[in-house]
Protein backbone atom coordinates (compact mmCIF):
# COMPACT_ATOMS: atom_id res chain seq x y z
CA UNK A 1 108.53 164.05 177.13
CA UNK A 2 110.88 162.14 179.26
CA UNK A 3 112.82 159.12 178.29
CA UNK A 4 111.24 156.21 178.72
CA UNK A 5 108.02 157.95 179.31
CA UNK A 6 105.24 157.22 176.38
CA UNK A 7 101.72 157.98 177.33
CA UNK A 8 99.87 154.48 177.19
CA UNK A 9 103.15 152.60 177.95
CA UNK A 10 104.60 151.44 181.07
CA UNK A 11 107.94 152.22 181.02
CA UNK A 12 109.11 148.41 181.90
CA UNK A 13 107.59 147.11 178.93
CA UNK A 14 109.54 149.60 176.53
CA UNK A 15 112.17 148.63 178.73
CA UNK A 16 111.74 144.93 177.89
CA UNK A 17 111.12 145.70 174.34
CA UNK A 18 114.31 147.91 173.27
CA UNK A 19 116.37 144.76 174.94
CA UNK A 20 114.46 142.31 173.16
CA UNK A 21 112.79 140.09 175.47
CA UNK A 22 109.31 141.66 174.59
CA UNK A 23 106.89 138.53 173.38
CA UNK A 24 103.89 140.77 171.54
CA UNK A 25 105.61 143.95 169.80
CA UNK A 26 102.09 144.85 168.32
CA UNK A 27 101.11 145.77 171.70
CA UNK A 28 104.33 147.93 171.91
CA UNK A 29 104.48 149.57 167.97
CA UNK A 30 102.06 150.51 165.66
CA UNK A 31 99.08 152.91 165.95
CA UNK A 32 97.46 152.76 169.41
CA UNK A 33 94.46 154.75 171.10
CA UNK A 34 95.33 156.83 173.94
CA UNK A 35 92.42 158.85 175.42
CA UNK A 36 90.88 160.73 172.33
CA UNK A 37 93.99 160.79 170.12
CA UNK A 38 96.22 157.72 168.10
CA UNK A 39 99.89 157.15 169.46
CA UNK A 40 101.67 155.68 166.18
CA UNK A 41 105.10 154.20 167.75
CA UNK A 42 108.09 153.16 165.54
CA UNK A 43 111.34 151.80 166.20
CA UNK A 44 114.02 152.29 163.41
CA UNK A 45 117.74 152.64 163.98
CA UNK A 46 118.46 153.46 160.88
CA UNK A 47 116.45 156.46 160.83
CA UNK A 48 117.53 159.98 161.93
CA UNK A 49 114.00 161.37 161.70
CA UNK A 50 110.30 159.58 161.03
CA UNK A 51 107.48 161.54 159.66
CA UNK A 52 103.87 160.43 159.75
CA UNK A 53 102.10 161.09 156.22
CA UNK A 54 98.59 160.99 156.76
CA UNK A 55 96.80 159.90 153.30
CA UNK A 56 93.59 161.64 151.88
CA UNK A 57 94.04 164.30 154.70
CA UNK A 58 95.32 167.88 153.59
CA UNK A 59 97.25 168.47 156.79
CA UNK A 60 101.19 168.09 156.63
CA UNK A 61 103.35 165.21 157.88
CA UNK A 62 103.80 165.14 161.64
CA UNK A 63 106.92 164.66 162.89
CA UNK A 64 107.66 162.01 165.05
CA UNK A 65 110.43 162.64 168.52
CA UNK A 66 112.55 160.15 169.28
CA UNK A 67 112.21 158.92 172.40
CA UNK A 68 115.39 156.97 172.97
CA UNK A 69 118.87 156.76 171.32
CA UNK A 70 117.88 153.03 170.27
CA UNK A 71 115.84 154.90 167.58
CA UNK A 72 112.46 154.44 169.10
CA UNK A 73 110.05 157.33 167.82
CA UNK A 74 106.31 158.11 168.68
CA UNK A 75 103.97 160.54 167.49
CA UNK A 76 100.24 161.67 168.27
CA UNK A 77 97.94 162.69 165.86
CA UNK A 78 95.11 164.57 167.61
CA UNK A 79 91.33 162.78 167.29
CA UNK A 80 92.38 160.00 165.07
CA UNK A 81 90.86 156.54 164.45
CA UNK A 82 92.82 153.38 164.56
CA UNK A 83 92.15 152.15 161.80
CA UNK A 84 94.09 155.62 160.20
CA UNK A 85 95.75 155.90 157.26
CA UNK A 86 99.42 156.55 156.88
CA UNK A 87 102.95 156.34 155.73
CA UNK A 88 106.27 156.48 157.28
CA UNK A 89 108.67 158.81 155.94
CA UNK A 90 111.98 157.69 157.14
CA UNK A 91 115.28 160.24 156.72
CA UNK A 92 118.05 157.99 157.06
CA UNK A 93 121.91 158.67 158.76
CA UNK A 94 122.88 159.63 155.15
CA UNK A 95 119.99 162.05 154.56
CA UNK A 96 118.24 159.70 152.02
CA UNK A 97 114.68 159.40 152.63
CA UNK A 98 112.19 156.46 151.77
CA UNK A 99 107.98 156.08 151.85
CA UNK A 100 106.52 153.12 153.38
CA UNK A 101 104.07 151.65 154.70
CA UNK A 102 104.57 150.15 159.00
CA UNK A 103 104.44 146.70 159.32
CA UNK A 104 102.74 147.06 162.62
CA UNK A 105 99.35 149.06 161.46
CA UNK A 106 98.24 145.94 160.02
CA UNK A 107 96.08 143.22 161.64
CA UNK A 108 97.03 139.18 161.47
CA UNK A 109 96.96 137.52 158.08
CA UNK A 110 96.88 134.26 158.37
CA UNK A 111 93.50 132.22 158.43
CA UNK A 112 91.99 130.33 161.47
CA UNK A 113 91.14 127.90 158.91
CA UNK A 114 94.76 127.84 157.70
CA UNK A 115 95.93 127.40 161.29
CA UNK A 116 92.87 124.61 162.28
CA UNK A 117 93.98 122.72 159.39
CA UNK A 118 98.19 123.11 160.47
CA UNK A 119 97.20 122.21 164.10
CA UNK A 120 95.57 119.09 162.61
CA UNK A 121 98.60 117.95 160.33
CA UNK A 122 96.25 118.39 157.35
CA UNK A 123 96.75 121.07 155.71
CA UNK A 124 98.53 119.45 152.47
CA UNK A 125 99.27 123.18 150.94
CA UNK A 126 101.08 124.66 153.89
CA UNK A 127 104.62 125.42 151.76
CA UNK A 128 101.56 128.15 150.75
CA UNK A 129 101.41 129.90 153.97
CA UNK A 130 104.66 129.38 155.75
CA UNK A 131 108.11 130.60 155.09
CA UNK A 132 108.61 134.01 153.00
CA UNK A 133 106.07 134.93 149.82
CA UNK A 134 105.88 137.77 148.06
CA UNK A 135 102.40 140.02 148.52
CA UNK A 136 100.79 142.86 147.68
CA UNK A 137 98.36 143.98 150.99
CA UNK A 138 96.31 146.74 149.92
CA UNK A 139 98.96 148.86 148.00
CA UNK A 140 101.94 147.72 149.89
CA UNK A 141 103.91 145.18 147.67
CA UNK A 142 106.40 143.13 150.45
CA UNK A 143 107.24 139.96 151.63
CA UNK A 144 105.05 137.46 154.56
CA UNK A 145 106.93 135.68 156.73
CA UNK A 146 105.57 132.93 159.14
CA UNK A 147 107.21 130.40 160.68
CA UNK A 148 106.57 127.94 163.80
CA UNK A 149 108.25 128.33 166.90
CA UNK A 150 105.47 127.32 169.82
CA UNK A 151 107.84 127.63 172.40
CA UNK A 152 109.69 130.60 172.00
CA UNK A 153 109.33 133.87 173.92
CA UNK A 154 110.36 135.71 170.47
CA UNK A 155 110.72 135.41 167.00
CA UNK A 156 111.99 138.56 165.07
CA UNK A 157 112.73 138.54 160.62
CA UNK A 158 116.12 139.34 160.54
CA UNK A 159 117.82 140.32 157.20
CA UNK A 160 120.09 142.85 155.10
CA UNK A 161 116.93 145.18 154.75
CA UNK A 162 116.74 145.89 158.63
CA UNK A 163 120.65 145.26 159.99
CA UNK A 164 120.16 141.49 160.87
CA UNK A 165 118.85 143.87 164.38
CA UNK A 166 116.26 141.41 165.61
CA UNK A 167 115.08 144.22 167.60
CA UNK A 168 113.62 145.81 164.35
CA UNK A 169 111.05 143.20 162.97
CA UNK A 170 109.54 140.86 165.66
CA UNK A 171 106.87 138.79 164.62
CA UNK A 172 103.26 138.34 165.70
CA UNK A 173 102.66 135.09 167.66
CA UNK A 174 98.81 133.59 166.66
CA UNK A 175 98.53 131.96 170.34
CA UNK A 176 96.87 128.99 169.69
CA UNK A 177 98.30 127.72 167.04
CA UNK A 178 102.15 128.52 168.07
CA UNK A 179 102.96 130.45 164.64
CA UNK A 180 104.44 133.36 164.28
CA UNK A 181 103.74 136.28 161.44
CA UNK A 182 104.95 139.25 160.17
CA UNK A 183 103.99 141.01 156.56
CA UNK A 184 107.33 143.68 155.59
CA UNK A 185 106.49 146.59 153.39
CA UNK A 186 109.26 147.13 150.63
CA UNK A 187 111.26 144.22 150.87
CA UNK A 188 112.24 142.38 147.58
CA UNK A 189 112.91 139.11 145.71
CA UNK A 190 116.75 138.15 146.75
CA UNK A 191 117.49 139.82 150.15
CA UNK A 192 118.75 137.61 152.33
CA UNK A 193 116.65 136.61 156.03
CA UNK A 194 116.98 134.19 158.67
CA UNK A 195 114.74 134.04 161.91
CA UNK A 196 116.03 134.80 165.13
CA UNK A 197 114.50 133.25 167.92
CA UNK A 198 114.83 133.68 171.41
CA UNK A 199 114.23 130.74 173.60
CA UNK A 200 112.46 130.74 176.87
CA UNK A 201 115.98 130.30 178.47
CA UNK A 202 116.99 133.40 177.32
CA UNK A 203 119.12 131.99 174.23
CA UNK A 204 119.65 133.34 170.96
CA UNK A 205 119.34 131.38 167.87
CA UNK A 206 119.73 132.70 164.53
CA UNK A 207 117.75 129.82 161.67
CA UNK A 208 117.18 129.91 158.16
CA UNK A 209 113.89 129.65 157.12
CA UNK A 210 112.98 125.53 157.32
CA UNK A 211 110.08 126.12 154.40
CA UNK A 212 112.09 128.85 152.26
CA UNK A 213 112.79 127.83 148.53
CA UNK A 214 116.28 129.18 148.00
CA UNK A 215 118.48 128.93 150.62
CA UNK A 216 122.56 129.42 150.61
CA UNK A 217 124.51 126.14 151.06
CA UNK A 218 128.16 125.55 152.87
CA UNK A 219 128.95 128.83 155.21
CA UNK A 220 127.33 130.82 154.25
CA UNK A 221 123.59 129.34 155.33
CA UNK A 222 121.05 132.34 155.05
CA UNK A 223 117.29 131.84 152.96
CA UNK A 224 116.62 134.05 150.46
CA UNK A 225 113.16 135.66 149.01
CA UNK A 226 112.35 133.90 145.49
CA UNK A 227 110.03 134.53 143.38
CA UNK A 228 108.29 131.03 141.86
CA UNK A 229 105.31 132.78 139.84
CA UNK A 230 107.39 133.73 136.64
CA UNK A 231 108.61 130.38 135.00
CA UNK A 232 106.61 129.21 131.66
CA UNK A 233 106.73 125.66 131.13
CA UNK A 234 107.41 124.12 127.85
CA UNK A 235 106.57 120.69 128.54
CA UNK A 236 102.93 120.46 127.86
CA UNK A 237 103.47 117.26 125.59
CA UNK A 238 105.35 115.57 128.29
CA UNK A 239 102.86 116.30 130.54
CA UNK A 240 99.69 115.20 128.53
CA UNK A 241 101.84 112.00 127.26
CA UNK A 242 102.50 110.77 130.73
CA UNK A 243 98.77 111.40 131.76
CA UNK A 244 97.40 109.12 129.16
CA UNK A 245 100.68 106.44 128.86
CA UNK A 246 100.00 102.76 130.66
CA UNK A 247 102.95 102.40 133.44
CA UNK A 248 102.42 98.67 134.52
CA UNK A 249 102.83 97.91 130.52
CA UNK A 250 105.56 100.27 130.15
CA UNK A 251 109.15 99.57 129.50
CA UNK A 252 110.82 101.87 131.80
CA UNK A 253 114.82 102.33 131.95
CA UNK A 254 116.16 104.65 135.23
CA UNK A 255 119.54 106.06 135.66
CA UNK A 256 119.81 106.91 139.23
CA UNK A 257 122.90 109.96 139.53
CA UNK A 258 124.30 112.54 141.85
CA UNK A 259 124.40 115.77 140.51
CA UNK A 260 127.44 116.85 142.09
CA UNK A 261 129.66 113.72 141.07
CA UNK A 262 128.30 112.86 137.99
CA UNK A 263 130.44 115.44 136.46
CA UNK A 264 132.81 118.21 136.48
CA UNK A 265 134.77 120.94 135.18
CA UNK A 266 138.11 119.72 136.26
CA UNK A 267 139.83 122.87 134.91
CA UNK A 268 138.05 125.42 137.03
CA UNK A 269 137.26 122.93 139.83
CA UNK A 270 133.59 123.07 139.63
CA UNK A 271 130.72 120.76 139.33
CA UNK A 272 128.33 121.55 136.78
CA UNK A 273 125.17 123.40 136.65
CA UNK A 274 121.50 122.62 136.28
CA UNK A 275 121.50 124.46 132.91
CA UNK A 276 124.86 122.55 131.93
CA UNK A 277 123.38 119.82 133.23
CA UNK A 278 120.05 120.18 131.29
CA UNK A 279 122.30 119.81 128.40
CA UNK A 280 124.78 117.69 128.97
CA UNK A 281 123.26 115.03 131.03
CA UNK A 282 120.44 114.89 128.90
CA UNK A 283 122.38 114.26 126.17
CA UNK A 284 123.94 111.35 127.50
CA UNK A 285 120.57 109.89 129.19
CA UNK A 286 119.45 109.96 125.86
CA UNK A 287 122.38 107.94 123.99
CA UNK A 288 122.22 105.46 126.73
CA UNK A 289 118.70 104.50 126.09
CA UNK A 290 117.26 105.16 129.57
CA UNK A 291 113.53 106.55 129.89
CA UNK A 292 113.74 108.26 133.53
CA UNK A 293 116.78 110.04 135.25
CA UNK A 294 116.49 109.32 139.32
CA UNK A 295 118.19 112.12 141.02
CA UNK A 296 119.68 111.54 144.39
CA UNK A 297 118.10 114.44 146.96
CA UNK A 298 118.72 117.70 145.91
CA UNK A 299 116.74 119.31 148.64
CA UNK A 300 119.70 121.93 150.49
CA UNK A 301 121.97 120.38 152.34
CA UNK A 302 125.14 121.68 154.37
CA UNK A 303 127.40 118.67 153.90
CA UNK A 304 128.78 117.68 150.38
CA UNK A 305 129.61 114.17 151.91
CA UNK A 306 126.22 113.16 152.35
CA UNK A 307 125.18 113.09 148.89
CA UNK A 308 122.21 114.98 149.96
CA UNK A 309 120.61 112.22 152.35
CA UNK A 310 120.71 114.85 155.43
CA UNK A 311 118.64 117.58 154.47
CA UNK A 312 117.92 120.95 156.44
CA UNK A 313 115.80 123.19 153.44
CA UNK A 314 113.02 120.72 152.26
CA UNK A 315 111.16 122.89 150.27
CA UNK A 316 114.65 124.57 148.41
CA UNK A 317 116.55 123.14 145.29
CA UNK A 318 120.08 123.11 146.67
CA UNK A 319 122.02 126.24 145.25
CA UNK A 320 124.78 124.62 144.78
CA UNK A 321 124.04 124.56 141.26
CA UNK A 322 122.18 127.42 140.51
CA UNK A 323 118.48 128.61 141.56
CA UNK A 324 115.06 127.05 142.05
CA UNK A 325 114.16 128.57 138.63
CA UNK A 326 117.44 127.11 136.62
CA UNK A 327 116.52 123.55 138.33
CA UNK A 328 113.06 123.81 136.83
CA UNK A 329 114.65 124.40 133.29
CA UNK A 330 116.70 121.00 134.14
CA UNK A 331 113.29 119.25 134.79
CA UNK A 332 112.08 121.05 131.64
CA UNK A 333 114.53 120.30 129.36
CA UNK A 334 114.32 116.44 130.78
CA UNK A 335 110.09 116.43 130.05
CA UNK A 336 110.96 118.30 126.27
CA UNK A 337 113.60 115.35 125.59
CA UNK A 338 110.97 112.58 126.57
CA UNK A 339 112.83 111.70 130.00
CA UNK A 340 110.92 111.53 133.45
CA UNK A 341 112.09 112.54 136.37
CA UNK A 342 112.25 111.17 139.54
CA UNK A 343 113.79 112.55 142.93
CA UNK A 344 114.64 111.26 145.89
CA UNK A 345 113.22 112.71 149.42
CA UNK A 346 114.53 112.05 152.47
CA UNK A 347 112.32 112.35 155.90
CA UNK A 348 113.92 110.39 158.29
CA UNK A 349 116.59 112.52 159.67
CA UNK A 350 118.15 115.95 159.74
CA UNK A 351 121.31 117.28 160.49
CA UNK A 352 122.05 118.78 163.64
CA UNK A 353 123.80 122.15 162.31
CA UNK A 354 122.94 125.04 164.41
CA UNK A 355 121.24 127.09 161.81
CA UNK A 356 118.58 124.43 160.62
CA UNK A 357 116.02 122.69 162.61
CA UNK A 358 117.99 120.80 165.44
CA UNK A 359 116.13 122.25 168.33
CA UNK A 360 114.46 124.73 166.31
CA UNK A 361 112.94 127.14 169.13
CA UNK A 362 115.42 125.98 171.85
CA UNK A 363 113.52 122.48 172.15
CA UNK A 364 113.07 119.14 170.57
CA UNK A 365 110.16 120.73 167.93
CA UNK A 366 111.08 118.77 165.14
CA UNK A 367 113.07 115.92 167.03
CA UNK A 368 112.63 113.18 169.20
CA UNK A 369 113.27 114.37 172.86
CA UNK A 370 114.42 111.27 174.04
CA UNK A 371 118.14 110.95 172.68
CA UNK A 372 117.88 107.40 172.34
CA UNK A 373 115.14 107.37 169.66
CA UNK A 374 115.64 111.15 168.67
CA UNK A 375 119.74 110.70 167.13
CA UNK A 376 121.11 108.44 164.80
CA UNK A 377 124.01 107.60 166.94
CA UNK A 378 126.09 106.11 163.66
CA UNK A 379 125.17 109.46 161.99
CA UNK A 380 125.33 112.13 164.45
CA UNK A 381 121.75 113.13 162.97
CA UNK A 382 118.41 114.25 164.53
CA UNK A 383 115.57 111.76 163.67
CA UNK A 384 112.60 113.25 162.47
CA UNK A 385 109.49 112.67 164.21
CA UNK A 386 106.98 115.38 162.98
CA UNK A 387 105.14 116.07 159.62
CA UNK A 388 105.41 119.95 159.97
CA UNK A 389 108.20 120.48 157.87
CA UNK A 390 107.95 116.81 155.41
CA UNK A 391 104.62 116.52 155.92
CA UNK A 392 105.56 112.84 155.48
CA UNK A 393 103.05 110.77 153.12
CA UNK A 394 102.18 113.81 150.93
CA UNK A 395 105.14 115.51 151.01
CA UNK A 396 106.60 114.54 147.69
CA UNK A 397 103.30 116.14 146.45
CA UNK A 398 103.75 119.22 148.06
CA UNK A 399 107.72 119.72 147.10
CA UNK A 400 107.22 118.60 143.52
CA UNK A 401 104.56 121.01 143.26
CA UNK A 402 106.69 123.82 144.45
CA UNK A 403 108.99 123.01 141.45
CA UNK A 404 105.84 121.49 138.65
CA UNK A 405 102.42 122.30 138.63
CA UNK A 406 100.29 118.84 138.94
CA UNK A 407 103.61 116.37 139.35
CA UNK A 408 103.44 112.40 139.87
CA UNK A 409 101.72 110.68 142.82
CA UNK A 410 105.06 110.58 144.57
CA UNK A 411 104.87 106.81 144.73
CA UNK A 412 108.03 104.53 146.21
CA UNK A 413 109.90 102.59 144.22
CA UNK A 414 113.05 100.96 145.01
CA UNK A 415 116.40 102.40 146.15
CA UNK A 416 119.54 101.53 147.72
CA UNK A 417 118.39 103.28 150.47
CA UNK A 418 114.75 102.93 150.65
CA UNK A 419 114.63 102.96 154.21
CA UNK A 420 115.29 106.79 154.58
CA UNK A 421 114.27 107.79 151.41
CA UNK A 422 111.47 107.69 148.75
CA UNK A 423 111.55 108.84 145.39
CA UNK A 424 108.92 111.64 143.55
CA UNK A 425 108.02 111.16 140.03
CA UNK A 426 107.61 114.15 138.08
């Protein structure tokens, strides 16, 4: 077979595919029906050789040719059914070889009812469907990435599990709803992804995930997989006593701080963290006589200086001071010691770092197009227009849920700075 020849594929859309301008890669990898056989087409550049392992089948693995130098590989297996099944046994440079399962045999995953409700701004629980979650799909155990980006001509997962190549992973784009979807075999809890989208200019952008829950902070800016499913609470007590407790005839007592001031290790140069801070803040909330502790935002944020108020991970703890699990033992160790919680959100405006949501898919998605209304000119800030990402009025529900099962109502109260922000009462 001749470069750039594949039976079933025109040569300019492998073309447009190996230099990544292809918008629909399932139409380009994955198993495919030619005449009275299955084509299964893979494209790995880490691999030196691909076999296909057919399951339940007592014939050997077929071995797959490369087609071009990219790494792009295709094999036929004589009078099969699309629906097949296999694995990919990939031989890497080093001669190391791995079993798993290709992303691209598999059809899409998210619901029409999922995406009706999105398209409508209603759907209350979608922190549940977008961004990166961990999955088993059939007996594949991986990661599901989706993400919105209408108005891109491609979105790829990039990450340290497939050379940040965005040639590797491109997504699947659900047409009508402008999301785009992609379910990883193999990958695990802490590798490191961003999206990169190309823009129907032709631009490259390379954003972290704007619905991941760990995310890195300062220059280095990737998202990372976490897994929220293993933390026990300890604060049943809490939880039960603030169900039944009368607020309106309730002294209440609130000591309103910023983590990363409040406090520091002035020998090492550090500020401290959420399980130093589950100690030692508690401890002094406690001698002081106050009932709640109101945190300024803690959602990620790239810029120390802002105390948090411009915010580009919503649904992510800021790492600063450890992970999403450590900042649930802070909240924990606050319930045990008989102190709410409250915590500032902020869903006015965003910063306009390159990585984050400033023209997320090379237009003004989450921004106001018109630079008079869409910037905070005293700021330098994007305003924010949409509920996609804050899902305004029930967004404190949504975040504090990420972090407590059943939180408060999210009501306002009053701040210095009520105007962009609202507090969430845990």
């Amino acid at each position: 077979m001749k470069s750039f020849q594949i039976a079933g594929l025109p040569p300019d859309e492998l073309t447009s595919f190996l230099t990544g301008t292809h918008s629909d890669p399932f139409r380009v990898l994955g198993p495919h029906r030619v005449g009275d056989d299955l084509e299964i087409r893979v494209f790995r550049p880490d691999a030196r050789k691909i076999d296909i392992v057919l399951n339940q089948q007592a014939t050997g693995p077929i071995a797959a040719e490369k087609i071009h130098r990219d790494g792009f590989f295709c094999a036929t297996v004589p009078g099969a059914r699309r629906d097949l099944d296999y694995h990919l046994r990939l031989t890497a440079w080093d001669g190391s070889e791995s079993l798993t399962r290709d992303p691209y045999q598999y059809g899409p995953i998210m619901g029409e009812v999922d995406q009706h409700l999105f398209g409508e701004g209603q759907h209350w629980q979608i922190y549940e469907k977008f961004g990166a979650h961990l999955r088993t799909i059939g007996d594949a155990a991986g990661v599901y990435f989706a993400v919105w980006a209408p108005n891109a001509q491609r979105v790829s997962v990039v990450g340290d599990f497939n050379g940040w190549d965005g040639r590797v992973n491109p997504m699947r784009k659900l047409v009508g709803s402008g999301v785009w979807e992609l379910f990883l075999p193999g990958v695990r809890e802490g590798a490191h992804y961003k999206f990169e989208i190309r823009t129907q200019t032709g631009a490259l952008l390379l954003k972290s995930d704007p619905f991941a829950f760990f995310n890195q902070h300062g220059l280095s800016t990737s998202s990372l997989i976490y897994n929220l499913d293993r933390y026990q609470w300890s604060d049943a007590e809490w939880m039960e006593a603030r169900r039944r407790r009368d607020w309106p005839k309730s002294p209440i007592s609130i000591y309103e701080v910023h983590l990363g001031s409040w406090r520091r290790h002035a020998d090492e140069g550090r500020q401290f963290s959420y399980l130093e801070l589950a100690e030692a803040l508690v401890r002094y909330v406690l001698e002081m006589g106050y009932t709640h502790i109101e945190l300024l935002p803690i959602a990620e944020h790239p810029f120390e200086g802002s105390w948090g108020y411009q915010v580009t991970n919503y649904y992510a703890p800021t790492s600063r001071f450890g992970t999403p699990d450590e900042f649930r033992h802070f909240v924990d160790a606050c319930h045990r010691a008989g102190i709410g919680v409250i915590m500032d959100w902020v869903p006015a405006h965003f910063p306009k770092d390159a990585y984050a949501l400033a023209e997320f898919d090379g237009t003004d998605l989450y921004e106001h197009m018109d630079p008079r209304q869409g910037e905070h000119q005293d700021w330098g800030s994007s305003t924010n227009i949409t509920s996609t990402v804050c899902a305004w009025t029930r967004w404190p529900q949504c975040y504090t849920s990420i972090i407590r099962d059943n939180p408060g109502n999210g009501s306002p109260t009053c701040t210095a700075v009520a105007k962009i922000s609202m507090p969430s009462i845990f």
